[in-house]
N, C-alpha and C. Protein backbone atom coordinates (compact mmCIF):
# COMPACT_ATOMS: atom_id res chain seq x y z
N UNK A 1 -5.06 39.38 -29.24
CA UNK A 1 -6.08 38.87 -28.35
C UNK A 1 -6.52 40.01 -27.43
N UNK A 2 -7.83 40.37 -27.37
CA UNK A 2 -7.96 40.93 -26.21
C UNK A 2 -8.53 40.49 -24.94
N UNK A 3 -8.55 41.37 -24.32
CA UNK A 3 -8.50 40.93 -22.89
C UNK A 3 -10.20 40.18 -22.43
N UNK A 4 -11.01 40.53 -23.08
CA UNK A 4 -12.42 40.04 -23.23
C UNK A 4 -12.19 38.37 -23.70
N UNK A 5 -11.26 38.13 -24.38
CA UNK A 5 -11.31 36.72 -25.40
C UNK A 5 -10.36 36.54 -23.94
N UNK A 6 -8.90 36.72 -23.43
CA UNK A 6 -8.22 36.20 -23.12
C UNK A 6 -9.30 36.01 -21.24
N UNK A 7 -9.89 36.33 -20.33
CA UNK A 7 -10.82 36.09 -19.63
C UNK A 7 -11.51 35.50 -19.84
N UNK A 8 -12.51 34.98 -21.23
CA UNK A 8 -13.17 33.99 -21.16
C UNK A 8 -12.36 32.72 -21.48
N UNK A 9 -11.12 33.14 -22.33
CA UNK A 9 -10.41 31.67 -22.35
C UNK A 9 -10.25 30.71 -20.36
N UNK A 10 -9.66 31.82 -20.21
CA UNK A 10 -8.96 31.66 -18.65
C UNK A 10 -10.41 31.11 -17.97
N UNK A 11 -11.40 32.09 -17.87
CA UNK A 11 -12.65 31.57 -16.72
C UNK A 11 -12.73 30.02 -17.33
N UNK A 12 -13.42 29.99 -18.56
CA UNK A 12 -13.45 28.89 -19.42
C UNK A 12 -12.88 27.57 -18.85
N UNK A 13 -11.52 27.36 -19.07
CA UNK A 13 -10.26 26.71 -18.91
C UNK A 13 -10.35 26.97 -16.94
N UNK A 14 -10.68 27.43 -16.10
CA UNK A 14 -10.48 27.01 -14.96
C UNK A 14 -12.01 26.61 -14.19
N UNK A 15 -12.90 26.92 -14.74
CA UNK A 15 -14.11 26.14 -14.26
C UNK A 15 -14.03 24.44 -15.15
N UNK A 16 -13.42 24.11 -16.20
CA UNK A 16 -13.56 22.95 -17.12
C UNK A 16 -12.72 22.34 -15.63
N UNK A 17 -11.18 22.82 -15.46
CA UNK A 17 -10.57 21.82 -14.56
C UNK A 17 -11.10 22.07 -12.82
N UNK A 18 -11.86 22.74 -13.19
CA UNK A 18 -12.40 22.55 -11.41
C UNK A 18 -13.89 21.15 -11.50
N UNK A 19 -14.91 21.05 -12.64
CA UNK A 19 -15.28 20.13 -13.14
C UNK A 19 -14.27 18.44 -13.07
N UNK A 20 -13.51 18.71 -13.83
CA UNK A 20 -12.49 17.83 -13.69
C UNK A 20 -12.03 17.08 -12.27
N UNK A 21 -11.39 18.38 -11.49
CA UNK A 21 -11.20 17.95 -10.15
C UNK A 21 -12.23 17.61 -9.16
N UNK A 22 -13.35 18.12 -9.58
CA UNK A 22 -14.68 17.32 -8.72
C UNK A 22 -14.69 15.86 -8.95
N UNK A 23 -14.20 15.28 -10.27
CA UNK A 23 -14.36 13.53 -10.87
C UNK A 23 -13.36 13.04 -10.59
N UNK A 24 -12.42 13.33 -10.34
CA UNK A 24 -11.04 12.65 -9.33
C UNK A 24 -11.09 12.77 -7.82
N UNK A 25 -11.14 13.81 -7.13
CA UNK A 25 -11.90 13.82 -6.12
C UNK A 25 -13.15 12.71 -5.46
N UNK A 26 -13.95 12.66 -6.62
CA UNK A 26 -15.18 12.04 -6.50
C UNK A 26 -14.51 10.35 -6.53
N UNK A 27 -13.82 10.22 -7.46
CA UNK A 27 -13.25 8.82 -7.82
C UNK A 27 -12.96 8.42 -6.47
N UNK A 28 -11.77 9.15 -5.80
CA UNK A 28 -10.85 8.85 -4.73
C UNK A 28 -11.33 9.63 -2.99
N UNK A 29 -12.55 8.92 -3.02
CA UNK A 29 -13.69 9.12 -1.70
C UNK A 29 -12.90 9.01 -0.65
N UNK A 30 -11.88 8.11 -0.40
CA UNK A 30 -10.94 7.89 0.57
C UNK A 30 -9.84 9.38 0.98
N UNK A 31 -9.31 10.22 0.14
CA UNK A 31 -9.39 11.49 0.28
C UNK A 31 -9.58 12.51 1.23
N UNK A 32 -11.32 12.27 1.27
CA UNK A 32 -11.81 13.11 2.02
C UNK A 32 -12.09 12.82 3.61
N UNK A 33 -11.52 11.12 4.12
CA UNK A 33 -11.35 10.96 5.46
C UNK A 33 -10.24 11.72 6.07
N UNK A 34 -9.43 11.95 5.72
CA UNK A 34 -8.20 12.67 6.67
C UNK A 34 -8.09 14.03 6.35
N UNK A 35 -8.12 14.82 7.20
CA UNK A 35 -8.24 16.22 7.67
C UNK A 35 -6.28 16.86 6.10
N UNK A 36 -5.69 16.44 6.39
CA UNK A 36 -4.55 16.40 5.88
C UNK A 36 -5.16 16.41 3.96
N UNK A 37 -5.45 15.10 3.78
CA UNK A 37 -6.09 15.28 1.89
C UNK A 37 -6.95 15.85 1.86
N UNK A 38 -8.03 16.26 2.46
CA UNK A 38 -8.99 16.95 2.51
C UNK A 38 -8.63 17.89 2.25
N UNK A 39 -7.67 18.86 2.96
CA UNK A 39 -7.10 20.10 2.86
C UNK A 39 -6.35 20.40 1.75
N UNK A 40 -5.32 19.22 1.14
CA UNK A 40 -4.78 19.46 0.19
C UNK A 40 -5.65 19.21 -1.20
N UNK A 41 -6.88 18.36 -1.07
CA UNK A 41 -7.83 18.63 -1.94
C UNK A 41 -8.90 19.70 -2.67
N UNK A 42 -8.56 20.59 -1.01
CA UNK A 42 -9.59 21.51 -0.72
C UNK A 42 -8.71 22.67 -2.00
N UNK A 43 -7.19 22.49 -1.43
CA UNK A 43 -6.66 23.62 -1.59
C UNK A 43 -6.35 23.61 -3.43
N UNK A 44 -6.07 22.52 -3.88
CA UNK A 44 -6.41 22.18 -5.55
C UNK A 44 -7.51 22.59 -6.43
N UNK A 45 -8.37 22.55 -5.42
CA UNK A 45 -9.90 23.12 -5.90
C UNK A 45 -10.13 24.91 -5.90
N UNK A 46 -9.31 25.34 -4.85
CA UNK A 46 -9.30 26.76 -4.73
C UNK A 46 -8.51 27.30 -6.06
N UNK A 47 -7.36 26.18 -6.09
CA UNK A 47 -6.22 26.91 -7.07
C UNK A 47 -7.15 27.07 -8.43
N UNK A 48 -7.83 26.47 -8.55
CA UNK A 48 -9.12 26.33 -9.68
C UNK A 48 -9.73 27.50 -9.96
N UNK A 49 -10.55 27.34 -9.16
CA UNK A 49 -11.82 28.33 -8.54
C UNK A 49 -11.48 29.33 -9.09
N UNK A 50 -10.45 29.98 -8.12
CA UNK A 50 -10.29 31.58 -7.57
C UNK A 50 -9.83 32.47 -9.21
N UNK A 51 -8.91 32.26 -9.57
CA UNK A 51 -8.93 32.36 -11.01
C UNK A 51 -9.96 32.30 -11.92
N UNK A 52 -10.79 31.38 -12.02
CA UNK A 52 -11.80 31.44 -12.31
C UNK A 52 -13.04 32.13 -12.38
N UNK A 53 -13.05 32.96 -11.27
CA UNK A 53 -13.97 33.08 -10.69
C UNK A 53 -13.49 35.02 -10.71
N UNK A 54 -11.92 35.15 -10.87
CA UNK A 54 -11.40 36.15 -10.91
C UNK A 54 -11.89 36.65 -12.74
N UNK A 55 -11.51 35.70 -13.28
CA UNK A 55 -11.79 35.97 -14.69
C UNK A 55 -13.33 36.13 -14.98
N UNK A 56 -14.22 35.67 -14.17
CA UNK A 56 -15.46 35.54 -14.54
C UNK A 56 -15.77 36.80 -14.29
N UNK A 57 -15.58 37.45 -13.24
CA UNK A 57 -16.23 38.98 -12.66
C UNK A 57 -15.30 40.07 -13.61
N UNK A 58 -14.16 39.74 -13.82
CA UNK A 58 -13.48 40.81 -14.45
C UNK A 58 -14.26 40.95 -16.11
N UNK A 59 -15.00 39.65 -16.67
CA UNK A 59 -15.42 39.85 -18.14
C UNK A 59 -16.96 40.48 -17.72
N UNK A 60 -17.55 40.24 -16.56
CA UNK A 60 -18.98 40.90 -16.47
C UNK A 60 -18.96 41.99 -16.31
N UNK A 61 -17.76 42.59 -15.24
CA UNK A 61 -18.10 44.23 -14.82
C UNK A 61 -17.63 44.73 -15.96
N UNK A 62 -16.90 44.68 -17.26
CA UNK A 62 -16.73 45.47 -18.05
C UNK A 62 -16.51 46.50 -17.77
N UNK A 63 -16.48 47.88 -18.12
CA UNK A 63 -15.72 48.86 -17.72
C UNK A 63 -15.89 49.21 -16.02
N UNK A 64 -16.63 48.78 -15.17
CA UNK A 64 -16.10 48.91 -13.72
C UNK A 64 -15.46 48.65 -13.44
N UNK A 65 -14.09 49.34 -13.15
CA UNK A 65 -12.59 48.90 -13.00
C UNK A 65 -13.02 48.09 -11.12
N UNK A 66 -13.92 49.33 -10.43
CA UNK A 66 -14.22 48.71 -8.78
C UNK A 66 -14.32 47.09 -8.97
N UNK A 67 -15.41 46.82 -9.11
CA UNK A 67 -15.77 45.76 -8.94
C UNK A 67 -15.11 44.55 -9.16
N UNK A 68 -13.80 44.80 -10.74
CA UNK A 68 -13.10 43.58 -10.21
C UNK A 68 -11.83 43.95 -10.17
N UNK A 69 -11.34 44.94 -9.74
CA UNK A 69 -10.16 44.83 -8.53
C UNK A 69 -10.50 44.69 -7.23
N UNK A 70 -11.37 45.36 -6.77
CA UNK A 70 -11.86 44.73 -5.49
C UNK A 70 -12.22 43.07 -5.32
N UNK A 71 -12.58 42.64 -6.51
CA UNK A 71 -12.50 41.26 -6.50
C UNK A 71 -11.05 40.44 -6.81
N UNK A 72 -10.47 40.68 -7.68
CA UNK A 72 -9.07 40.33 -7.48
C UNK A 72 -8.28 40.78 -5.90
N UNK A 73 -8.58 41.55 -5.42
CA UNK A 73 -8.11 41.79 -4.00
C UNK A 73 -8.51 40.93 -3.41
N UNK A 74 -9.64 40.62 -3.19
CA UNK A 74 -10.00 39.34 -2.09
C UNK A 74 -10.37 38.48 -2.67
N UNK A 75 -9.89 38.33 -3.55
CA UNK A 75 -9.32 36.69 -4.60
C UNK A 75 -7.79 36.67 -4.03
N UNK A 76 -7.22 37.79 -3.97
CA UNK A 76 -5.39 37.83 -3.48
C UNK A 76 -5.22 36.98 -2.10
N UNK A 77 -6.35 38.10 -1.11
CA UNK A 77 -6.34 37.79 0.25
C UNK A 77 -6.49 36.14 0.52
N UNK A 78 -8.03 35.55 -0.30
CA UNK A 78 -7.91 34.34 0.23
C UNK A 78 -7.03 33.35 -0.35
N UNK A 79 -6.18 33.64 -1.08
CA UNK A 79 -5.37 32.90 -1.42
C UNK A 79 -3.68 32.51 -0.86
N UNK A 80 -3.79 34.07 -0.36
CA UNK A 80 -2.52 33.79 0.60
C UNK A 80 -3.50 33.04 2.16
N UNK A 81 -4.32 34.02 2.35
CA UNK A 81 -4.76 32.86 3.90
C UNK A 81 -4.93 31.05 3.44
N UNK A 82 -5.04 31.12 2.71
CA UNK A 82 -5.25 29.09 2.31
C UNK A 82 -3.92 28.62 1.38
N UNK A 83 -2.77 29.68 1.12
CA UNK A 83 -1.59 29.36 0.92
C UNK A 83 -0.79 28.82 2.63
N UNK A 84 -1.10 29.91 3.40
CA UNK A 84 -0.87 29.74 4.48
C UNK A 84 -0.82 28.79 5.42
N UNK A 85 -2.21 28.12 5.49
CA UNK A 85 -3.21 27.19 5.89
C UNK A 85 -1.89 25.86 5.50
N UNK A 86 -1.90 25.59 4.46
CA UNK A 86 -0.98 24.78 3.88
C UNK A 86 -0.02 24.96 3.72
N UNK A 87 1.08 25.94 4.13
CA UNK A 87 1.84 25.79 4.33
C UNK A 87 2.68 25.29 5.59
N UNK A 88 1.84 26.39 6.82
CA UNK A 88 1.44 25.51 7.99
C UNK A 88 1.54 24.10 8.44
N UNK A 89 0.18 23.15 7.83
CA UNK A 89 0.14 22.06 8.15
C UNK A 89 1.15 21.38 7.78
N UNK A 90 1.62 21.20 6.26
CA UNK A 90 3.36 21.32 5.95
C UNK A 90 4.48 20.61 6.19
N UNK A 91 4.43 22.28 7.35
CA UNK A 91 5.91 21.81 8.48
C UNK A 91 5.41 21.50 9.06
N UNK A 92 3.93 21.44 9.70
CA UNK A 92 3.55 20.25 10.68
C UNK A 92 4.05 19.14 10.85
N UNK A 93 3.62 18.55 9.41
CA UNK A 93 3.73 17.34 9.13
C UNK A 93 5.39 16.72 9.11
N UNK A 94 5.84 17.85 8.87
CA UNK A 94 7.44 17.47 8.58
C UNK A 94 8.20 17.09 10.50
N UNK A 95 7.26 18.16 11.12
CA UNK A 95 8.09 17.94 12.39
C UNK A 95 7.85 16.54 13.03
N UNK A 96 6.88 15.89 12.73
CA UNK A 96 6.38 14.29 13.27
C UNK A 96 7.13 13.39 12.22
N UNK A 97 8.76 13.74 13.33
CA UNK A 97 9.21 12.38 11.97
C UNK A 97 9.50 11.59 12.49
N UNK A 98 9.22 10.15 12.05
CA UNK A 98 9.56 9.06 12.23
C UNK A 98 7.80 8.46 12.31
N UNK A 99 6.78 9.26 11.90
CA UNK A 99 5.41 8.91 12.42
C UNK A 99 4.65 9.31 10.63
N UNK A 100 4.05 8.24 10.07
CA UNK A 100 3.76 7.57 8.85
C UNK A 100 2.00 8.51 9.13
N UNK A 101 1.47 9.47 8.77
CA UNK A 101 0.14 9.87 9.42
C UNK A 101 -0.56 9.47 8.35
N UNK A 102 -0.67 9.55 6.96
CA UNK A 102 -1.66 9.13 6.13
C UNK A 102 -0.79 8.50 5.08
N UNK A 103 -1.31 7.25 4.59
CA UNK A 103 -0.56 6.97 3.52
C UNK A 103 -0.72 7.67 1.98
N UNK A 104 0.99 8.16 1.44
CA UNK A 104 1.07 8.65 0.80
C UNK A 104 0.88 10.49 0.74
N UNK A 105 0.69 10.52 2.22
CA UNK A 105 0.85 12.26 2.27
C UNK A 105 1.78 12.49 3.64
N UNK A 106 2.61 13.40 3.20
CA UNK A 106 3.36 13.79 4.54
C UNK A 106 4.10 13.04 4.93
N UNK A 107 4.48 11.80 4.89
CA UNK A 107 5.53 10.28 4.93
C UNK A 107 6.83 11.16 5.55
N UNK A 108 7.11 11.17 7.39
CA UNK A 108 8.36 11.68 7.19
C UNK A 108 9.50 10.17 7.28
């Protein structure tokens, strides 16, 4: 396999399930009231994306090595800042115990 086939598999295969996660998302409208699923919705959609989106620039620039390591770099970056983000809210959530904040997320 080369790396041309194995990038469009990958872009391919992570825009299909970011599609996907827009129709579950979309299903479950209730979701997007609390700051908490929102975020963890948000952050499902990134896990999508960014890969995606990593594979997409790496099969266009073709031999410009710049263009997509510099894009895999700040494909890296925002992924630890919105790893972060959520990891954060988290232990937030963990320290409010005995307090039920959304049903079915965070339940301490």
């Amino acid at each position: 396999m080369t790396l041309d086939s194995f990038y469009a598999i990958v872009s391919g295969t992570c825009f299909a399930l970011v599609g996907l996660w827009w129709g579950v998302v979309e299903f479950n409208r209730d979701w997007l009231k609390h700051a908490e699923t929102r975020a963890l919705a948000g952050g499902i959609y990134l896990s999508f994306l960014i890969p995606g989106v990593m594979s997409l620039i790496a099969q266009v620039s073709g031999e410009n090595k710049i263009i997509w390591r510099a894009t895999f770099v700040i494909a890296a970056a925002l992924g630890i800042y919105t790893s972060r983000g959520h990891k954060l809210r988290f232990f937030k959530g963990l320290k409010l115990q005995g307090q039920q904040r959304v049903q079915g997320c965070f339940v301490a």
